[in-house]
C-alpha atoms as a PDB file:
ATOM      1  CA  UNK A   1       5.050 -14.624 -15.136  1.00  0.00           C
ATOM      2  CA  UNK A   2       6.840 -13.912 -11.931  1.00  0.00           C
ATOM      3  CA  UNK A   3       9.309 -10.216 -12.621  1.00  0.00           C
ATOM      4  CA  UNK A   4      12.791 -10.906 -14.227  1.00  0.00           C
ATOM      5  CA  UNK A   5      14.913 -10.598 -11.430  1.00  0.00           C
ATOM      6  CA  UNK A   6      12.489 -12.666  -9.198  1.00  0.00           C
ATOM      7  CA  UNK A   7      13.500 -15.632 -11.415  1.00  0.00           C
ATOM      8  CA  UNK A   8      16.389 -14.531 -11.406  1.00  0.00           C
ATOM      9  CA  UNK A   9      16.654 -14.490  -7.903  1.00  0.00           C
ATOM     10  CA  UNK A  10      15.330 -17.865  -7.829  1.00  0.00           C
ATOM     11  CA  UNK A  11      17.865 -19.340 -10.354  1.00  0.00           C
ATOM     12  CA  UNK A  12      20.874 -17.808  -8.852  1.00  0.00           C
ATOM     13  CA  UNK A  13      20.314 -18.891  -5.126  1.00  0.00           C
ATOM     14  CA  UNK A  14      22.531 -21.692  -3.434  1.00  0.00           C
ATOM     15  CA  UNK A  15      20.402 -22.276  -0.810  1.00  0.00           C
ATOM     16  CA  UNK A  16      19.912 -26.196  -0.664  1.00  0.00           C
ATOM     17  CA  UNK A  17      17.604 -28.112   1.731  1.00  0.00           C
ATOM     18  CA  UNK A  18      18.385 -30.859   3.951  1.00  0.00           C
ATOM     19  CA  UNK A  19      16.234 -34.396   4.530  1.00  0.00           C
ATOM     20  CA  UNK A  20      15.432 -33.028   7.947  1.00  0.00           C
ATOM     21  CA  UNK A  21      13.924 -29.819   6.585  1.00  0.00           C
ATOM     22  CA  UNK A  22      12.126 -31.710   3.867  1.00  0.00           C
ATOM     23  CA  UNK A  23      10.436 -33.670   6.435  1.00  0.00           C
ATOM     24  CA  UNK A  24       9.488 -30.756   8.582  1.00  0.00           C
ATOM     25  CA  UNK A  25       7.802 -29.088   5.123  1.00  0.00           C
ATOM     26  CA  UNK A  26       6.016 -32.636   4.572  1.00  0.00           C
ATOM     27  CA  UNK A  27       3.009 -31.309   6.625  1.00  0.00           C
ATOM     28  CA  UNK A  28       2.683 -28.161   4.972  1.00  0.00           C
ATOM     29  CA  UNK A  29       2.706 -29.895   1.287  1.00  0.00           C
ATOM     30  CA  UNK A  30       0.029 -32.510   2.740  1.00  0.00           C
ATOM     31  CA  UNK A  31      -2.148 -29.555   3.521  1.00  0.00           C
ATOM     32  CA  UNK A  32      -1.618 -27.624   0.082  1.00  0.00           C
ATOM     33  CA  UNK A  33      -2.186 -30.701  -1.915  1.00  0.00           C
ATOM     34  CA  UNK A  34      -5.603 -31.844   0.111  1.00  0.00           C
ATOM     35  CA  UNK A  35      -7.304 -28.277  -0.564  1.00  0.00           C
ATOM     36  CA  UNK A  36      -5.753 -28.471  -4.131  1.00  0.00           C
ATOM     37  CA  UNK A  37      -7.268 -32.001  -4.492  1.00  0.00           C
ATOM     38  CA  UNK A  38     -10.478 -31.180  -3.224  1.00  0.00           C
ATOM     39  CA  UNK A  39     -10.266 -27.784  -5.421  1.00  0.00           C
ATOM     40  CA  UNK A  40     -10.613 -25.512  -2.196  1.00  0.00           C
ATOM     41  CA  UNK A  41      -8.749 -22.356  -1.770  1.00  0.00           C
ATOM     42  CA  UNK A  42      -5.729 -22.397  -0.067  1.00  0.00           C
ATOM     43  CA  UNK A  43      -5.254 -20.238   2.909  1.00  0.00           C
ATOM     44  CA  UNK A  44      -1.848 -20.118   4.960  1.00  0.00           C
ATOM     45  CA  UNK A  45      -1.103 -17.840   7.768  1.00  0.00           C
ATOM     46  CA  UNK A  46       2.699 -17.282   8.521  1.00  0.00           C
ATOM     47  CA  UNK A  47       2.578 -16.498  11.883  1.00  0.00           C
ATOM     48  CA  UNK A  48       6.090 -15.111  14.314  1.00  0.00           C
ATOM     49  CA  UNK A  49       5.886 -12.585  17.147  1.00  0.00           C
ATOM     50  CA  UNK A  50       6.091  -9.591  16.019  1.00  0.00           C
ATOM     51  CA  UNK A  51       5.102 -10.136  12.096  1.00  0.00           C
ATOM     52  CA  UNK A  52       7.870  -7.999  11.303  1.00  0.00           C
ATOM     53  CA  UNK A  53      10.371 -10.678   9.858  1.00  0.00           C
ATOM     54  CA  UNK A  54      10.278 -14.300   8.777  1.00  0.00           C
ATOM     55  CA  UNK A  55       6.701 -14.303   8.652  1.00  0.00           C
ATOM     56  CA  UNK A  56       6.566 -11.735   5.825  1.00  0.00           C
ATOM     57  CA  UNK A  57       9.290 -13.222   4.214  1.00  0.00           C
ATOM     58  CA  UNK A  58       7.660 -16.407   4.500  1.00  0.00           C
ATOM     59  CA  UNK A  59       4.059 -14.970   3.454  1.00  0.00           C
ATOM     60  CA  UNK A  60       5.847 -12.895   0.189  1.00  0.00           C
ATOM     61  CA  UNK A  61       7.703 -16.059  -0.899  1.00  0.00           C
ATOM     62  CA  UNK A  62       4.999 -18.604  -0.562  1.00  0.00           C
ATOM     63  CA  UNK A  63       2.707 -16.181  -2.705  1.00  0.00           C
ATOM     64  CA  UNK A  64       5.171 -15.993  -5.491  1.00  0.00           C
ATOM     65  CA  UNK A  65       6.064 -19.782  -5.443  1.00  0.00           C
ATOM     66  CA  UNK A  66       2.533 -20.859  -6.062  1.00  0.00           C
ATOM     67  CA  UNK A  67       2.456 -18.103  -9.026  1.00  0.00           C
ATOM     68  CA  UNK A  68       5.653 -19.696 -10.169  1.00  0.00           C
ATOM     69  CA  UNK A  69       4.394 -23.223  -9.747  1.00  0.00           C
ATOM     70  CA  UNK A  70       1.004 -22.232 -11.017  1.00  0.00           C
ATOM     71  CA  UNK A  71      -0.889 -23.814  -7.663  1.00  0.00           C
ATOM     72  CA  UNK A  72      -4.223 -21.659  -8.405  1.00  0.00           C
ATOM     73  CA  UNK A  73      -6.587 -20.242  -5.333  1.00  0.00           C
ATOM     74  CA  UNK A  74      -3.671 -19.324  -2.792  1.00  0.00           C
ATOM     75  CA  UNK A  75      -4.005 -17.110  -0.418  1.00  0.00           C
ATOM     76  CA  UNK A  76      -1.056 -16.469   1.847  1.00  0.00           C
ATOM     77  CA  UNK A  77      -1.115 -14.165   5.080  1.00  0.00           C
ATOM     78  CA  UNK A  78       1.109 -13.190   7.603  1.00  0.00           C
ATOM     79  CA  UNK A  79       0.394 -12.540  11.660  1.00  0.00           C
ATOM     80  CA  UNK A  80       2.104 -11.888  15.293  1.00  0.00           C
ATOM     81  CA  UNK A  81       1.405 -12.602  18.852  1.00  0.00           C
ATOM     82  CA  UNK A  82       1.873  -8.662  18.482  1.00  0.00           C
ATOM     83  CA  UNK A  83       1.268  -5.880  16.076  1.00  0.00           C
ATOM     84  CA  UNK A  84       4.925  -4.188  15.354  1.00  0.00           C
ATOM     85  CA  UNK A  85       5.911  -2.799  11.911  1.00  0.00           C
ATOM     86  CA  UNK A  86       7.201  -5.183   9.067  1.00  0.00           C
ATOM     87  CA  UNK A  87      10.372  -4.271   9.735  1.00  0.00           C
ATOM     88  CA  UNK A  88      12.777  -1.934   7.223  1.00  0.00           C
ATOM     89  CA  UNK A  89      15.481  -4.520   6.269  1.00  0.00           C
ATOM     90  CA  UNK A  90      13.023  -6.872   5.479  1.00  0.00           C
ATOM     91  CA  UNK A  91      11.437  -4.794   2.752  1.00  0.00           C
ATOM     92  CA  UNK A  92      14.641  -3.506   1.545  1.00  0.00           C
ATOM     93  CA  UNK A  93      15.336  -7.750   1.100  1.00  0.00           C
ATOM     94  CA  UNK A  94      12.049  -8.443  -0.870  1.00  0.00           C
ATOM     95  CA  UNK A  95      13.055  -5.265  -2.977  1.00  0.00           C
ATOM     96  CA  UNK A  96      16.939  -6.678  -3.817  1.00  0.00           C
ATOM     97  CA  UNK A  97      15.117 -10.040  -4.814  1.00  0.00           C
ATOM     98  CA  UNK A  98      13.151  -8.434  -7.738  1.00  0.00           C
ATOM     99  CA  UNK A  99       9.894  -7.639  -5.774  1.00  0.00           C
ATOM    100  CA  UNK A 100       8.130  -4.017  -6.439  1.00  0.00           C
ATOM    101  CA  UNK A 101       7.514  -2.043  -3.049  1.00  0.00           C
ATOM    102  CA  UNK A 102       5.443   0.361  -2.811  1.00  0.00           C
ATOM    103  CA  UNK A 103       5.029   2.774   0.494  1.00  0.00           C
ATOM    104  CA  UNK A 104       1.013   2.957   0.854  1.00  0.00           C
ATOM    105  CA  UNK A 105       1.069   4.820   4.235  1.00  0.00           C
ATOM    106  CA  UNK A 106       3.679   5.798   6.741  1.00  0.00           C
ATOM    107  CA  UNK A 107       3.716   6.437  10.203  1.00  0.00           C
ATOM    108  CA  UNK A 108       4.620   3.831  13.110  1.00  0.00           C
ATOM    109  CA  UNK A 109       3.179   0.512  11.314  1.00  0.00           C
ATOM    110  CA  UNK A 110       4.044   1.347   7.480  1.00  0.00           C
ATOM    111  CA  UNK A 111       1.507  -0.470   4.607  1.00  0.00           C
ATOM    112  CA  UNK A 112       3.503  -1.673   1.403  1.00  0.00           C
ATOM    113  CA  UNK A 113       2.521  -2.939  -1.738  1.00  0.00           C
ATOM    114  CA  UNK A 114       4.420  -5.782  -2.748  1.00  0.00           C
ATOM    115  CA  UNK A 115       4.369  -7.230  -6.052  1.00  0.00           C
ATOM    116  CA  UNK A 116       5.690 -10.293  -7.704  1.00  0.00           C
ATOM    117  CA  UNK A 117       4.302 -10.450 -11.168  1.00  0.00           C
ATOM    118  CA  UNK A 118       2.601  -7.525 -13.548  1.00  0.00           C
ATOM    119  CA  UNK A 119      -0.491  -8.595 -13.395  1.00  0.00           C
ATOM    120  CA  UNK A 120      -1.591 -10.046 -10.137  1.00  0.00           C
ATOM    121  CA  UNK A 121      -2.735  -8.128  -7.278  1.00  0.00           C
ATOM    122  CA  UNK A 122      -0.029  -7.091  -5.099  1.00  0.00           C
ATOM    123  CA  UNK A 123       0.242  -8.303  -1.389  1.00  0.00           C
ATOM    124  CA  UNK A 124      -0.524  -6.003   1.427  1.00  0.00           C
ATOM    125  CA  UNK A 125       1.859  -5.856   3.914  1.00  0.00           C
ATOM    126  CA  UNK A 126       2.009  -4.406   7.132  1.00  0.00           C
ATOM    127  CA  UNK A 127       2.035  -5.983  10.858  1.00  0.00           C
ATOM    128  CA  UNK A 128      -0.557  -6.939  12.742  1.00  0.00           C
ATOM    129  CA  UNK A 129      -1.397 -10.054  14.910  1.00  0.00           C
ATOM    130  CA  UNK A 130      -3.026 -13.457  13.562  1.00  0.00           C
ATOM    131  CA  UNK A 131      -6.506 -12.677  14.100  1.00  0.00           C
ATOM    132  CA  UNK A 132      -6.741  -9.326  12.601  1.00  0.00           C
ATOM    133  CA  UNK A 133     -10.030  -9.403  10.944  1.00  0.00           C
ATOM    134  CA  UNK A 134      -7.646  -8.718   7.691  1.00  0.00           C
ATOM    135  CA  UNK A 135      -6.247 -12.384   7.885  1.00  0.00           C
ATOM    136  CA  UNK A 136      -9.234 -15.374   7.557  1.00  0.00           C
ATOM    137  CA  UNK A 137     -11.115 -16.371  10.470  1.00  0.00           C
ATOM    138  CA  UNK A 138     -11.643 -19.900   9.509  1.00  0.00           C
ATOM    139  CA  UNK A 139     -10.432 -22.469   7.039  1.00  0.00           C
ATOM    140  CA  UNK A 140      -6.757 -21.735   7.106  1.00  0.00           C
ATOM    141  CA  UNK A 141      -3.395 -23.232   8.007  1.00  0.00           C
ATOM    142  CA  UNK A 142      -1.422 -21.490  10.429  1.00  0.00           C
ATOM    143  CA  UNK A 143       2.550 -21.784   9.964  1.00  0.00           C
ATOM    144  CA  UNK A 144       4.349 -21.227  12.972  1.00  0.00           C
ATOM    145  CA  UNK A 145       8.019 -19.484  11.568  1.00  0.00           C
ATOM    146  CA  UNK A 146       9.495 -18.883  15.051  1.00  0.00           C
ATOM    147  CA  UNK A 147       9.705 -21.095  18.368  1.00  0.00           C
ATOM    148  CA  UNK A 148       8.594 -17.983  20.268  1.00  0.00           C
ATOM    149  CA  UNK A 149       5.041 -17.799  18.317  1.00  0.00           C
ATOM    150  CA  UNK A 150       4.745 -21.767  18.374  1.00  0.00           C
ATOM    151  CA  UNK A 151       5.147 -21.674  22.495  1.00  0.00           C
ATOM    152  CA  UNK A 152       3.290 -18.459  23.195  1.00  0.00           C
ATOM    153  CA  UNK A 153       1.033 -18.747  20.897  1.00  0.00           C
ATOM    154  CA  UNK A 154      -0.890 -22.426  21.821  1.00  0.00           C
ATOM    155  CA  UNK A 155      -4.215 -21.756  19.953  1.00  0.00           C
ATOM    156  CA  UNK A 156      -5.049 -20.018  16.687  1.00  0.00           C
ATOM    157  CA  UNK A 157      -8.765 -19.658  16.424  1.00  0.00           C
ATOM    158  CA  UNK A 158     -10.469 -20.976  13.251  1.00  0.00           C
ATOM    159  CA  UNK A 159      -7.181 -22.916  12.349  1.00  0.00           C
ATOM    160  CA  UNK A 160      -7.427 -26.106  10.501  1.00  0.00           C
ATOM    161  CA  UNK A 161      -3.886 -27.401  10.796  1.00  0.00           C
ATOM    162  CA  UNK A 162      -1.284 -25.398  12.956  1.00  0.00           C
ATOM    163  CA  UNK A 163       2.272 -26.751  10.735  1.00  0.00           C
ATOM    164  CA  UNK A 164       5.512 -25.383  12.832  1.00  0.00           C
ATOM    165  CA  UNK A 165       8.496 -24.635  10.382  1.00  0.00           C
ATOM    166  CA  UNK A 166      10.522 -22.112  12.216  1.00  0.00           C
ATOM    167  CA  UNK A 167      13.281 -20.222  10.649  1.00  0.00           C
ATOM    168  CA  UNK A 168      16.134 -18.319  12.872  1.00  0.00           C
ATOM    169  CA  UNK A 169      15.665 -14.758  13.274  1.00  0.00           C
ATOM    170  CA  UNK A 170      17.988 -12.336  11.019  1.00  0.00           C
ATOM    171  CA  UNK A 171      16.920  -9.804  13.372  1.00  0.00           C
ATOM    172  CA  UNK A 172      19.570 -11.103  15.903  1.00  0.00           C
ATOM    173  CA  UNK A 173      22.112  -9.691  13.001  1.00  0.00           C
ATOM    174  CA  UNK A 174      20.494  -6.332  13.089  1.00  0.00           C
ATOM    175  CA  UNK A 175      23.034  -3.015  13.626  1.00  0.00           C
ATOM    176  CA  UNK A 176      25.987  -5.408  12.917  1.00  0.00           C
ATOM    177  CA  UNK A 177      27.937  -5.759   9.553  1.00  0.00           C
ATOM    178  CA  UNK A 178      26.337  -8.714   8.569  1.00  0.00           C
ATOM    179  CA  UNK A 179      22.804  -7.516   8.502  1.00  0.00           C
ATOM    180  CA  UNK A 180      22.316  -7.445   4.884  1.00  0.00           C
ATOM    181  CA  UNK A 181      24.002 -10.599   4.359  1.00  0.00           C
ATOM    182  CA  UNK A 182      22.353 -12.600   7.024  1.00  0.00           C
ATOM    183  CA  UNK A 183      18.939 -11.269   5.714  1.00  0.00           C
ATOM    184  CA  UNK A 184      19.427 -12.497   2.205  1.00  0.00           C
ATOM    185  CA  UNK A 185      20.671 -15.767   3.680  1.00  0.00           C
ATOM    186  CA  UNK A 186      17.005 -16.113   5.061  1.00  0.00           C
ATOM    187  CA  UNK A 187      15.188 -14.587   2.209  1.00  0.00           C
ATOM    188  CA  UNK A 188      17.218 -16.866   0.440  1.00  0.00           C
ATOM    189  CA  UNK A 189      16.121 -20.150   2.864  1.00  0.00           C
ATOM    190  CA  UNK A 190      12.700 -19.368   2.878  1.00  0.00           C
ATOM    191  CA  UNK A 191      12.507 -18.784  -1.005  1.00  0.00           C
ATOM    192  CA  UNK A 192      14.132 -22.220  -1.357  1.00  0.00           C
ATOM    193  CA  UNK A 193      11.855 -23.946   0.810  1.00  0.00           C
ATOM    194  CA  UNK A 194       8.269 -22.363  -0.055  1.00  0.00           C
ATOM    195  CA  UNK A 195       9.783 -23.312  -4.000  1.00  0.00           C
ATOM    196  CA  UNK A 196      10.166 -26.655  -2.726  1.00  0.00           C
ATOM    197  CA  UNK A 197       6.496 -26.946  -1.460  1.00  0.00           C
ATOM    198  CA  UNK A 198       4.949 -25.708  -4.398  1.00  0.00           C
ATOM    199  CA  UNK A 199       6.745 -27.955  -6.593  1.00  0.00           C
ATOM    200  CA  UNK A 200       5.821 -31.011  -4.904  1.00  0.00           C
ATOM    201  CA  UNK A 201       2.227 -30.125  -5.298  1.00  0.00           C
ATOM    202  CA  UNK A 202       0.381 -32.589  -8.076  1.00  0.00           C
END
């Protein structure tokens, strides 16, 4: 069972999708359901520049949908073009959605544990770029969340399908009154969507 307020979370959102987005998520739920069918694990990279953002976001919310959905064997990751820090506000979002966060180490690249459900093994998050020997090297879909990543970013070693579905950056809302808001919106988006995959898969 996914925490209280996750559901919560998930209940109370008005976040709807569009045709257009559902098309653009097509390829992703193609790729979940032929591992599923085949009973392989599932392995999805989120992938945006700095993997401090909407790749997280992404990576946290996929993780808990297939919990929620109970889609067994996935593994969901999260990378960058560039190593940064997952980024304060983003945490602080996950955290106001029902998810437990836990500091693991400080400094200039903080490591959190993030948990959706009591007894499943929290997700590690931190920033670092897609091949980070932490992230699989090989039998793995990379999901491109920014148009930044998908341009600069033209091969992923070891990738078996690269599936762009790129999200706008909150961060562009950062030091302005909105910032909270306009992160939730995404949260929010991305919850919807990943939701959306899971449920489609058979």
């Amino acid at each position: 069972m996914l925490f209280q307020q996750i559901e919560s979370t998930i209940t109370s959102s008005k976040a709807t999708i569009t045709n257009e987005r559902k098309q653009i998520l097509q390829a992703l739920i193609d790729y979940i359901q032929s591992k599923v069918t085949e009973n392989k694990n599932v392995n999805l990279n989120f992938i945006c520049t700095h993997n401090s953002r909407r790749s997280h976001l992404s990576q946290v919310w996929a993780q808990a949908a297939a919990h929620y959905y109970k889609i067994k064997n996935v593994y969901c990751y999260s990378g960058g073009t560039e190593a940064t820090a997952l980024f304060p506000m983003a945490a602080k979002t996950l955290e106001l959605a029902g998810f437990e966060i836990n500091t693991l180490s400080e400094g200039k690249n903080p490591v959190y544990s993030i948990k959706y459900a009591e007894n499943e093994p929290p997700i590690i998050g931190f920033s670092k770029t897609f091949d980070n020997p932490f992230n699989p090297q090989s039998e793995f879909a990379t999901i491109m969340t920014c148009s930044q990543a998908d341009a600069g970013c033209p091969f992923i070693p070891g990738a078996e399908k690269r599936i762009p579905v790129k999200y706008d950056d909150p961060k562009s809302f950062d030091n302005t009154p909105q910032q909270a808001e306009k992160y939730q919106e995404r949260s929010n988006q991305i919850a919807t969507e990943m939701l959306f995959v899971f449920s489609q898969i058979k």
